[in-house]
C-alpha atoms as a PDB file:
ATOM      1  CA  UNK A   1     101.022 105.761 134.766  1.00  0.00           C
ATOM      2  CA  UNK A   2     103.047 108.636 133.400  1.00  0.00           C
ATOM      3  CA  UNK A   3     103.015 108.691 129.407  1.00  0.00           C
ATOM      4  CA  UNK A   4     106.224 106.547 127.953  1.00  0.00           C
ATOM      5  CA  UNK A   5     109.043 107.499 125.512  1.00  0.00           C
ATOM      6  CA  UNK A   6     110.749 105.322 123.617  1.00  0.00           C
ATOM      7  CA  UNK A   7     113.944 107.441 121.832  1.00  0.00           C
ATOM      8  CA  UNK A   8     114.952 105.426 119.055  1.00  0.00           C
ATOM      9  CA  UNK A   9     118.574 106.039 117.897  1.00  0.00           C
ATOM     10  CA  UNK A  10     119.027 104.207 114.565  1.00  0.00           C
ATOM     11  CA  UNK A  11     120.591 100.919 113.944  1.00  0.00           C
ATOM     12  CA  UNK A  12     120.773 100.127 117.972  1.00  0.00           C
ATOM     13  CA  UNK A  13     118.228  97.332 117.381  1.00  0.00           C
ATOM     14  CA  UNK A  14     115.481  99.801 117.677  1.00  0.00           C
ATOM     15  CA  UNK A  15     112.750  98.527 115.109  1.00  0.00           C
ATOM     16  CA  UNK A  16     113.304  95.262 117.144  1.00  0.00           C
ATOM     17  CA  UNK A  17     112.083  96.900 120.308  1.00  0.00           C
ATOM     18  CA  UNK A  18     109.397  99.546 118.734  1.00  0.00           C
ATOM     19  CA  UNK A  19     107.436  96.719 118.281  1.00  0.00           C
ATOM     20  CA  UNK A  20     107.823  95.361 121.875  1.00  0.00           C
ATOM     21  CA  UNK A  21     106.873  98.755 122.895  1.00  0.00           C
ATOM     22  CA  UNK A  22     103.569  98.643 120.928  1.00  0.00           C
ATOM     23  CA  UNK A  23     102.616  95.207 121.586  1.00  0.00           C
ATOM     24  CA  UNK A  24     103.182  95.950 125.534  1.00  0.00           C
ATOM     25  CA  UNK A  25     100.664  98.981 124.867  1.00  0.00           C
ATOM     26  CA  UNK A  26      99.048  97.992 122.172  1.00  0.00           C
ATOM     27  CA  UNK A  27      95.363  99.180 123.463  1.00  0.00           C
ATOM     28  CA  UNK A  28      96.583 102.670 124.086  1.00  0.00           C
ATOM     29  CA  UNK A  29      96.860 105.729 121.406  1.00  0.00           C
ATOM     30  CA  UNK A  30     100.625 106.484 119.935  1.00  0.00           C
ATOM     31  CA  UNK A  31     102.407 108.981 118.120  1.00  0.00           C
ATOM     32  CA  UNK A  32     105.617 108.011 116.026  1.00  0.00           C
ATOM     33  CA  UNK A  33     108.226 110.580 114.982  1.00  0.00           C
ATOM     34  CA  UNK A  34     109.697 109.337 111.793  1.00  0.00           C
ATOM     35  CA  UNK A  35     113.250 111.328 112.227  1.00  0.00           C
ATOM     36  CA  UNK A  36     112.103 114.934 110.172  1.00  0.00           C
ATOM     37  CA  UNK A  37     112.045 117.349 112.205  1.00  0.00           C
ATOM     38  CA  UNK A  38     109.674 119.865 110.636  1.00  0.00           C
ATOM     39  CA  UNK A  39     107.230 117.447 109.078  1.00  0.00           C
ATOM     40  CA  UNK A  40     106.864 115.399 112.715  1.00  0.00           C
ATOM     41  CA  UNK A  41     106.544 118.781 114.361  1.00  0.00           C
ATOM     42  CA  UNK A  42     103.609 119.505 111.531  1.00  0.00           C
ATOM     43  CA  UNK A  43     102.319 116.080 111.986  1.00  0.00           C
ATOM     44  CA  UNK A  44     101.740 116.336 116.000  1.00  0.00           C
ATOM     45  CA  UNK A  45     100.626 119.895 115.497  1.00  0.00           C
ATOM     46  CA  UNK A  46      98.357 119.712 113.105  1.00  0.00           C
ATOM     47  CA  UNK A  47      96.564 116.827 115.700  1.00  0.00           C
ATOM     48  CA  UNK A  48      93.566 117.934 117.778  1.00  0.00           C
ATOM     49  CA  UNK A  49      93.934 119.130 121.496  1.00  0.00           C
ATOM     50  CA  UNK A  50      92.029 116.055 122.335  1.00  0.00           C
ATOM     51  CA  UNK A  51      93.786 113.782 120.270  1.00  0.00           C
ATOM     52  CA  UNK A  52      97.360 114.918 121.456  1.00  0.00           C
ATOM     53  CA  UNK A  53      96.093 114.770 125.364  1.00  0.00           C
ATOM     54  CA  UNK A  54      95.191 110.591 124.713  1.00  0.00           C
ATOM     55  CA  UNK A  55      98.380 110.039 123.089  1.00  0.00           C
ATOM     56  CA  UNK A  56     100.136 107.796 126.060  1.00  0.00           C
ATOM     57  CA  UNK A  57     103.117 106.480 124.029  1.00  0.00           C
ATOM     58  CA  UNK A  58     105.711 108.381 121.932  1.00  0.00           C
ATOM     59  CA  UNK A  59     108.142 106.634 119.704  1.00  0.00           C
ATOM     60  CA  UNK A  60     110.412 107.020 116.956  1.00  0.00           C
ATOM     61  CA  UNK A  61     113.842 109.222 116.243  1.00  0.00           C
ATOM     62  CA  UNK A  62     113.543 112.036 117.868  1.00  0.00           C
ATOM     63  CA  UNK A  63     116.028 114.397 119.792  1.00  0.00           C
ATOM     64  CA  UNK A  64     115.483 113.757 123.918  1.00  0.00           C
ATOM     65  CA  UNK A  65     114.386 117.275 124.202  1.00  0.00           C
ATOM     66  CA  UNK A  66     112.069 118.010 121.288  1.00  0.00           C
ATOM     67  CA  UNK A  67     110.780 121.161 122.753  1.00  0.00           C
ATOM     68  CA  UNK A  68     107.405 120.080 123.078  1.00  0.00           C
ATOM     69  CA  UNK A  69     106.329 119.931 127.033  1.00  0.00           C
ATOM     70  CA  UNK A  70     104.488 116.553 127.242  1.00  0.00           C
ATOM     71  CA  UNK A  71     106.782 114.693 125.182  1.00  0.00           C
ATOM     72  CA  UNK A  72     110.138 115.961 126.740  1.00  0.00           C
ATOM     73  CA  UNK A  73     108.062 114.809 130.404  1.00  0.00           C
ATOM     74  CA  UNK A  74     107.708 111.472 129.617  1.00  0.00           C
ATOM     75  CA  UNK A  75     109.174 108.477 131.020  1.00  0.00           C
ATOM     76  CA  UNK A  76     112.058 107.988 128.412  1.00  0.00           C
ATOM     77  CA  UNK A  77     113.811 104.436 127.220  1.00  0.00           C
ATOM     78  CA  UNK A  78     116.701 104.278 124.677  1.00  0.00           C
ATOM     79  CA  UNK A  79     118.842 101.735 123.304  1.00  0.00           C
ATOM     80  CA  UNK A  80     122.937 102.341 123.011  1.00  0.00           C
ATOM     81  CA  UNK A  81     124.879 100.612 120.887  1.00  0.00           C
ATOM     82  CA  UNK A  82     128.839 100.530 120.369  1.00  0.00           C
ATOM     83  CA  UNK A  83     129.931 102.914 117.975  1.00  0.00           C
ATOM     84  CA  UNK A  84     131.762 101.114 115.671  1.00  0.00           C
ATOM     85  CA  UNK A  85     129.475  98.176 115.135  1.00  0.00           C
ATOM     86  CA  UNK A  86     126.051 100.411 115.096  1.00  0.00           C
ATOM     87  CA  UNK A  87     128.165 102.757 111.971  1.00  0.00           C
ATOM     88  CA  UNK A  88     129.091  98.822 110.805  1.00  0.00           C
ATOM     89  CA  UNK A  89     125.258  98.330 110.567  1.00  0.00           C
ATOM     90  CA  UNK A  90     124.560 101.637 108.809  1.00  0.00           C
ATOM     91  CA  UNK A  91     126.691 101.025 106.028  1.00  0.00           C
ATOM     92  CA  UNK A  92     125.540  97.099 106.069  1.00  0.00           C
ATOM     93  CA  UNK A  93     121.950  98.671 105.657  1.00  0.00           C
ATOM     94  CA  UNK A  94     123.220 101.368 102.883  1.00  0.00           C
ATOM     95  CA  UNK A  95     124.637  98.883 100.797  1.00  0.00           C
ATOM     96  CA  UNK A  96     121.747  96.776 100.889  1.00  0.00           C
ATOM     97  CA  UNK A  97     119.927  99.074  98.670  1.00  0.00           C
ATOM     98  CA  UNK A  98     117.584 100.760 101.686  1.00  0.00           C
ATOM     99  CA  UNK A  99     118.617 104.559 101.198  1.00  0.00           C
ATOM    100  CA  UNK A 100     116.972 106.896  98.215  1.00  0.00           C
ATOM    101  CA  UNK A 101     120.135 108.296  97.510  1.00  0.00           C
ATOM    102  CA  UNK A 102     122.271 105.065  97.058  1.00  0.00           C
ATOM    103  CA  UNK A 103     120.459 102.578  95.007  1.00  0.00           C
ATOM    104  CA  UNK A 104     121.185  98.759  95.594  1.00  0.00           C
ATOM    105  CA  UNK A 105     124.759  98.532  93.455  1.00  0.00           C
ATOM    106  CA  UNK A 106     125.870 101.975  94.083  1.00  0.00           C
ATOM    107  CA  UNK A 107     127.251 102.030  97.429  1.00  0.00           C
ATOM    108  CA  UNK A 108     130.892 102.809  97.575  1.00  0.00           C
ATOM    109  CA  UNK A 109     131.949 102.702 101.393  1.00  0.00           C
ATOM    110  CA  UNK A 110     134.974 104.924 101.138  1.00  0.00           C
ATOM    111  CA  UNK A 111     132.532 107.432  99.164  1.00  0.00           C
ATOM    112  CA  UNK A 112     129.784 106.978 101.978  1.00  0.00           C
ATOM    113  CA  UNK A 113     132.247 107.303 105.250  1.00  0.00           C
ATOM    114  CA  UNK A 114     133.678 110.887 103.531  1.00  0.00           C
ATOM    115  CA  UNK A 115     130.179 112.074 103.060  1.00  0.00           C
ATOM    116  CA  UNK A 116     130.093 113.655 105.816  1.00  0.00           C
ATOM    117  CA  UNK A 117     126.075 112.732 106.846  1.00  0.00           C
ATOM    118  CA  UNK A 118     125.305 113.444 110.233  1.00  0.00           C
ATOM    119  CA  UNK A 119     124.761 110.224 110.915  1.00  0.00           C
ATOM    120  CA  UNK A 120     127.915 108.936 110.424  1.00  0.00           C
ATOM    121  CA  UNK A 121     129.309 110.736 113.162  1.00  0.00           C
ATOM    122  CA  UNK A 122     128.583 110.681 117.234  1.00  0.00           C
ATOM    123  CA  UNK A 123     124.938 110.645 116.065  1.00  0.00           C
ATOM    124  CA  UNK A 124     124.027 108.928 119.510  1.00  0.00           C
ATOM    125  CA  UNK A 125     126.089 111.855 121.732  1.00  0.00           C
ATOM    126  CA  UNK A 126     123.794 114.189 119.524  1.00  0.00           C
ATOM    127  CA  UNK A 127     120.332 112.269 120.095  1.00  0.00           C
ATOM    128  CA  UNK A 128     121.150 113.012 123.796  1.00  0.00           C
ATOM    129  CA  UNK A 129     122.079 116.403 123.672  1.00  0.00           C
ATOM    130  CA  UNK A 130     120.153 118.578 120.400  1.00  0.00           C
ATOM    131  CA  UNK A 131     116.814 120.291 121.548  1.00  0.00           C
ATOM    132  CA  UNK A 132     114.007 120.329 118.708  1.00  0.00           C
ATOM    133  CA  UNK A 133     115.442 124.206 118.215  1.00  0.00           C
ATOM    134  CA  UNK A 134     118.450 123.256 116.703  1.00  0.00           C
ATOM    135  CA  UNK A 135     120.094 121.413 113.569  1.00  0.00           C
ATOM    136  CA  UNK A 136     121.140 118.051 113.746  1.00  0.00           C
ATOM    137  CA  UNK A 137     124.826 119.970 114.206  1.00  0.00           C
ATOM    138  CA  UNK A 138     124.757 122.776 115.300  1.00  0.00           C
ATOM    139  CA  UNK A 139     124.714 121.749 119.241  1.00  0.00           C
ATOM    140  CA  UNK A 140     127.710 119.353 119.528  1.00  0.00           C
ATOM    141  CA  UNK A 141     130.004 121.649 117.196  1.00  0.00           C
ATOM    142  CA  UNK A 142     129.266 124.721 119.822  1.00  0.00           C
ATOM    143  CA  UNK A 143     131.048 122.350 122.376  1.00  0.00           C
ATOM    144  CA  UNK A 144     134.424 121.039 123.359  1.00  0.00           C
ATOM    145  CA  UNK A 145     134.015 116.840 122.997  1.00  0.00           C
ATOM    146  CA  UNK A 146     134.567 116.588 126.596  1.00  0.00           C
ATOM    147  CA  UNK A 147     131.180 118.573 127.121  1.00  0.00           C
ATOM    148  CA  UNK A 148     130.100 116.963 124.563  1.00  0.00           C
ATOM    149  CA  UNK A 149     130.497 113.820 126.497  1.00  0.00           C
ATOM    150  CA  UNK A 150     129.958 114.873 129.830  1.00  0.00           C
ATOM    151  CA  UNK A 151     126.180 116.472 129.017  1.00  0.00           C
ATOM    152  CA  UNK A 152     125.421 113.160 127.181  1.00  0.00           C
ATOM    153  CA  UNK A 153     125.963 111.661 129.968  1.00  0.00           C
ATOM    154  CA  UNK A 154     124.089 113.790 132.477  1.00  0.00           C
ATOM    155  CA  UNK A 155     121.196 113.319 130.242  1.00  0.00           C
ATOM    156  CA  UNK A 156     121.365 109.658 129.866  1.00  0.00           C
ATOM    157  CA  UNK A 157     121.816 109.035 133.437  1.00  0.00           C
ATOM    158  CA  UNK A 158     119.723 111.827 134.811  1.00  0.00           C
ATOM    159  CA  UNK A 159     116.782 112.155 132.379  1.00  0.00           C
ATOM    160  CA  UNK A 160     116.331 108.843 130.675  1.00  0.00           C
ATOM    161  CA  UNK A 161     114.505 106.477 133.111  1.00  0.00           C
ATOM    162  CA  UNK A 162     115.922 103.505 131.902  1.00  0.00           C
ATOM    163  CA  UNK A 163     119.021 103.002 129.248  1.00  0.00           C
ATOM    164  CA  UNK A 164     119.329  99.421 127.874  1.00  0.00           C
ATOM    165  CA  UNK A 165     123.046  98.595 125.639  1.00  0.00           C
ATOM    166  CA  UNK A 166     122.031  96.731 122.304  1.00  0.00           C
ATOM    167  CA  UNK A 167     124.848  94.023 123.077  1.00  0.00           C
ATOM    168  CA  UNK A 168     122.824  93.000 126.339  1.00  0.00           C
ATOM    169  CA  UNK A 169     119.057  93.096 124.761  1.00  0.00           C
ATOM    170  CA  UNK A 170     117.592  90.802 126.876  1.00  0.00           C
ATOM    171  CA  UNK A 171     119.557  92.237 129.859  1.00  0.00           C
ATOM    172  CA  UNK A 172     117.713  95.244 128.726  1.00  0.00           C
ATOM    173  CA  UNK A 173     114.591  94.246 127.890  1.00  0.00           C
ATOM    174  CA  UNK A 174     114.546  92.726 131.603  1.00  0.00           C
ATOM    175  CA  UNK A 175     115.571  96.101 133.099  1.00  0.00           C
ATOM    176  CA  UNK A 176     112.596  97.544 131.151  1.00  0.00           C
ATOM    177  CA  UNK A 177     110.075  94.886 132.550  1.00  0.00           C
ATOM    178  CA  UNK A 178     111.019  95.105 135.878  1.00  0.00           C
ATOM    179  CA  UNK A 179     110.483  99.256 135.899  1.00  0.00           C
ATOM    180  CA  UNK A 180     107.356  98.991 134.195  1.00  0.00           C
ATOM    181  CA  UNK A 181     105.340  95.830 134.857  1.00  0.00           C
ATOM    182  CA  UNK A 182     105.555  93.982 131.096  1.00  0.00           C
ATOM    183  CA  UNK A 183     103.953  91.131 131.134  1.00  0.00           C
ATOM    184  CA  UNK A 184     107.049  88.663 129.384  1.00  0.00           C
ATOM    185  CA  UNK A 185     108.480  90.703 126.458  1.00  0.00           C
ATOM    186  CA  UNK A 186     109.106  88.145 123.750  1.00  0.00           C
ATOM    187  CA  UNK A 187     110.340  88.872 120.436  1.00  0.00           C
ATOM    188  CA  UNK A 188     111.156  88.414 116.799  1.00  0.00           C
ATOM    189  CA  UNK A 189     114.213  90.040 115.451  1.00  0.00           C
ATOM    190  CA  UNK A 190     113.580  92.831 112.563  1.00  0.00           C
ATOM    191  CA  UNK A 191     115.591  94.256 109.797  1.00  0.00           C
ATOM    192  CA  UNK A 192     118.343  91.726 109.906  1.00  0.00           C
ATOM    193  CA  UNK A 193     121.388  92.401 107.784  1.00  0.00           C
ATOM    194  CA  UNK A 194     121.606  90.240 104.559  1.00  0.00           C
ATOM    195  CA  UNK A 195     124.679  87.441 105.533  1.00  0.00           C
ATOM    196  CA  UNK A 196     124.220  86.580 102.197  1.00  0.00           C
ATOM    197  CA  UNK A 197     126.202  89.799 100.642  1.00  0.00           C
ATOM    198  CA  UNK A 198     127.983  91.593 103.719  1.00  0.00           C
ATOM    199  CA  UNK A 199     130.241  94.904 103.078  1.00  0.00           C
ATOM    200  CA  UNK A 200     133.658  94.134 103.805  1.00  0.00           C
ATOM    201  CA  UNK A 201     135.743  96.815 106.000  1.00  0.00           C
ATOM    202  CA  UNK A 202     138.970  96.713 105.704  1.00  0.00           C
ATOM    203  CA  UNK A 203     141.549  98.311 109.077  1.00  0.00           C
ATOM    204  CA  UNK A 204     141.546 101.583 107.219  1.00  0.00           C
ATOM    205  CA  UNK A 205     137.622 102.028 107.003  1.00  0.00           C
ATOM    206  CA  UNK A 206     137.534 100.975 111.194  1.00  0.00           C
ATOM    207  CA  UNK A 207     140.216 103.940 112.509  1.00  0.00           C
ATOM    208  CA  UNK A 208     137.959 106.083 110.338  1.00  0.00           C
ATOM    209  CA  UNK A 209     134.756 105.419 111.987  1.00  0.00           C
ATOM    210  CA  UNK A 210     136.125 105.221 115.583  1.00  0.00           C
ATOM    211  CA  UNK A 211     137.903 109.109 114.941  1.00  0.00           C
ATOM    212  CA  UNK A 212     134.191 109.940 113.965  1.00  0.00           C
ATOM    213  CA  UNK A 213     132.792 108.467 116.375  1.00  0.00           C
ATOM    214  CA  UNK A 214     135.531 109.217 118.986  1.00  0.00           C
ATOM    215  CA  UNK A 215     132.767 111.627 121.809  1.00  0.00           C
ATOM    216  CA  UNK A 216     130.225 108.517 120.784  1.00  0.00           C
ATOM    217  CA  UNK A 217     133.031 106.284 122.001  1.00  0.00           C
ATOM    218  CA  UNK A 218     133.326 107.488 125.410  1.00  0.00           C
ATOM    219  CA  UNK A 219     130.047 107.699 126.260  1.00  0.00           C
ATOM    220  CA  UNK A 220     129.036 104.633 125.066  1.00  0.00           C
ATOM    221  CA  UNK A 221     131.932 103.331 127.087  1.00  0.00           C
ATOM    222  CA  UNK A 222     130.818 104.867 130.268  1.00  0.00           C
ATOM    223  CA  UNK A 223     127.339 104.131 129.860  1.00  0.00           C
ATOM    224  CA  UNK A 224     128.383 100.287 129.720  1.00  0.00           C
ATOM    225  CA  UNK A 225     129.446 100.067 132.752  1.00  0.00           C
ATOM    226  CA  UNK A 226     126.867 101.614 134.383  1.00  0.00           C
ATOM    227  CA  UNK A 227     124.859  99.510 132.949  1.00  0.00           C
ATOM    228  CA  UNK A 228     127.004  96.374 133.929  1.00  0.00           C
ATOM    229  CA  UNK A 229     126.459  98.081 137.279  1.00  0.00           C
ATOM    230  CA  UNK A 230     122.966  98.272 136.818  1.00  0.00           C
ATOM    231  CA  UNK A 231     121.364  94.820 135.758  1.00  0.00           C
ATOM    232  CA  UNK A 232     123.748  93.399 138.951  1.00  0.00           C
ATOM    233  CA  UNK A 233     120.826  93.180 140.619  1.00  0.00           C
ATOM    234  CA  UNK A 234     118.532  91.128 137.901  1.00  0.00           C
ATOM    235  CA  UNK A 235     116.629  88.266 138.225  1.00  0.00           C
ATOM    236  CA  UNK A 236     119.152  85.839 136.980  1.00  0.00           C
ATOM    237  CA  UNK A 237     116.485  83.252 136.712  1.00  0.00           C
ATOM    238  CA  UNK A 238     113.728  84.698 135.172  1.00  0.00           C
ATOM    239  CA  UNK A 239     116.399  86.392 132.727  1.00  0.00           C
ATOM    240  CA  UNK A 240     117.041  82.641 131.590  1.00  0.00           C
ATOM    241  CA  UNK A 241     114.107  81.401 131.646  1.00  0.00           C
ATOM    242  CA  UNK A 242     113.006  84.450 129.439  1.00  0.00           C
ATOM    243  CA  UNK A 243     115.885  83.168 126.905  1.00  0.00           C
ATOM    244  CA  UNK A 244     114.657  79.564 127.137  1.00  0.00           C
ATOM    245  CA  UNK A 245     111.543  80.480 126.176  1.00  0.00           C
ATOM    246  CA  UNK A 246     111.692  83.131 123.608  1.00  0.00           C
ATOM    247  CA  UNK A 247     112.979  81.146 121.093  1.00  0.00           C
ATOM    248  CA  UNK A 248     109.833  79.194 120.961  1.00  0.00           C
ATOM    249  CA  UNK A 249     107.367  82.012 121.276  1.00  0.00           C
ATOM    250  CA  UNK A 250     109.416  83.961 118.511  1.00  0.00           C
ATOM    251  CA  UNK A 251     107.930  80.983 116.119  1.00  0.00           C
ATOM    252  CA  UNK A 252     104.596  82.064 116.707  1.00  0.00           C
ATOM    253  CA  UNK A 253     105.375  86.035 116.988  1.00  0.00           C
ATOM    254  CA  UNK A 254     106.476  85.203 112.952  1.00  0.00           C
ATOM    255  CA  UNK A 255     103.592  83.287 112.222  1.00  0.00           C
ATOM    256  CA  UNK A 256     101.210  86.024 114.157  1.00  0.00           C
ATOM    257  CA  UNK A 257     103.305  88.567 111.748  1.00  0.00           C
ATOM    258  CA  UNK A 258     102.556  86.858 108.317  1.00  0.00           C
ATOM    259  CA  UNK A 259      98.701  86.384 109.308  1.00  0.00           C
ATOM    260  CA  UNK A 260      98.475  90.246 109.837  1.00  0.00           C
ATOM    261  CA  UNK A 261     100.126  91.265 107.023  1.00  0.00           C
ATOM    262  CA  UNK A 262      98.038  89.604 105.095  1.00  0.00           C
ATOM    263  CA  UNK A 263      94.812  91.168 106.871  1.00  0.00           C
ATOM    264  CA  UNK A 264      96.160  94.108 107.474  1.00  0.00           C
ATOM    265  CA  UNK A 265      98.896  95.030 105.566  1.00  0.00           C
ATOM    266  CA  UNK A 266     101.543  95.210 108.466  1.00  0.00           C
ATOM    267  CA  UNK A 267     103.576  92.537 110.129  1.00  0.00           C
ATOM    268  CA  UNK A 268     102.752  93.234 113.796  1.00  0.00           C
END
């Protein structure tokens, strides 16, 4: 089997489905980007010819063309999720205390939505188009939106082997199993907002997001309903009996995840 890439765009349930990748693979070697450019690029480099040619899965945030052959030829997976609600789960997360530069009690939402970090705006359109040569910016703001758009697109649908939409995650996870032989892919949701203490966005702090998010928008809208298109054809019954079941095995995924933290220091 050709080596595997899962692009992780952030807050599109991604940590949630990490996981699935490595416990799918979990005999073979892996190499996670962490979302810095120049250290991951150090990190892979500075690994031996022999240790970069066993590497079979490559995960993490990462740009779909890092510039570095055998990663950019993998079979690529990546999660979508709708705009508005994945910039709703940033801020959720910011708030919560889980960013450096905004201790927990110093977010103010209006501050953080005029900050103008990258990844407040059309960060997915920009996952799909920026090469590992270029900033974080520099690519989309060379382009009109509508090319923008259109070579997210072409990427997604021409260069990602399989796109899954973070609203339909089982849908997805299905579409994943079926192109690459998973044995069942059960689950335990990670990084969960806090219900206790959610942000509260007012009309005002939605228009905002959607004009930043306004290329992100229409691709995410297109690549919906391809996607609708798409899973058509699933196995309606093993879908649900995937659901049935989960729910149960996701009991002893949590109970498998406290045991190995307390061996090994990690939860999976």
């Amino acid at each position: 089997m050709d080596r595997i890439r899962f692009l992780h765009i952030p807050k599109t349930a991604g940590a949630t489905l990490r996981i699935i990748f490595l416990r799918q693979y979990r005999k073979k070697p892996y190499f996670a980007f962490r979302g810095n450019e120049e250290s991951d690029l150090q990190r892979y480099h500075a690994l031996s010819t022999g240790e970069r040619e066993k590497i079979f899965l490559y995960l993490g945030h990462m740009s779909l063309f890092t510039g570095i052959e055998e990663v950019d030829k993998a079979t690529t997976f990546t999660l979508l999720r709708e705009p508005v609600s994945r910039i709703k789960s940033l801020c959720q997360y910011v708030f919560e205390g889980n960013w450096l530069e905004y201790p927990a009690g110093s977010f103010d939402l209006d501050r953080f939505l005029s900050s103008g970090d990258h990844q407040l705006f059309n960060h997915q359109t920009r996952f799909l188009i920026n090469s590992g040569h270029d900033s974080r910016l520099d690519t989309i703001n060379r382009m009109s939106p509508a090319a923008a758009r259109d070579l997210a697109l072409e990427n997604l649908f021409t260069k990602v082997a399989r796109f899954g939409i973070q609203n339909y995650f089982d849908e997805s996870l299905m579409l994943f199993s079926q192109y690459l032989s998973w044995r069942m892919p059960f689950y335990l949701s990670w990084h969960r907002k806090d219900t206790s203490r959610l942000l509260e966005f007012k009309q005002s702090h939605l228009d905002q997001i959607a004009e930043l998010n306004s290329i992100d928008i229409e691709v995410y809208q297109a690549a919906e309903k391809k996607f609708r298109e798409i899973i058509s054809d699933l196995d309606t019954a093993k879908l649900k009996r995937f659901q049935a079941l989960n729910p149960k095995m996701s009991v002893l995924l949590k109970l498998q995840a406290r045991i190995n933290k307390r061996l090994t220091g990690r939860e999976w």
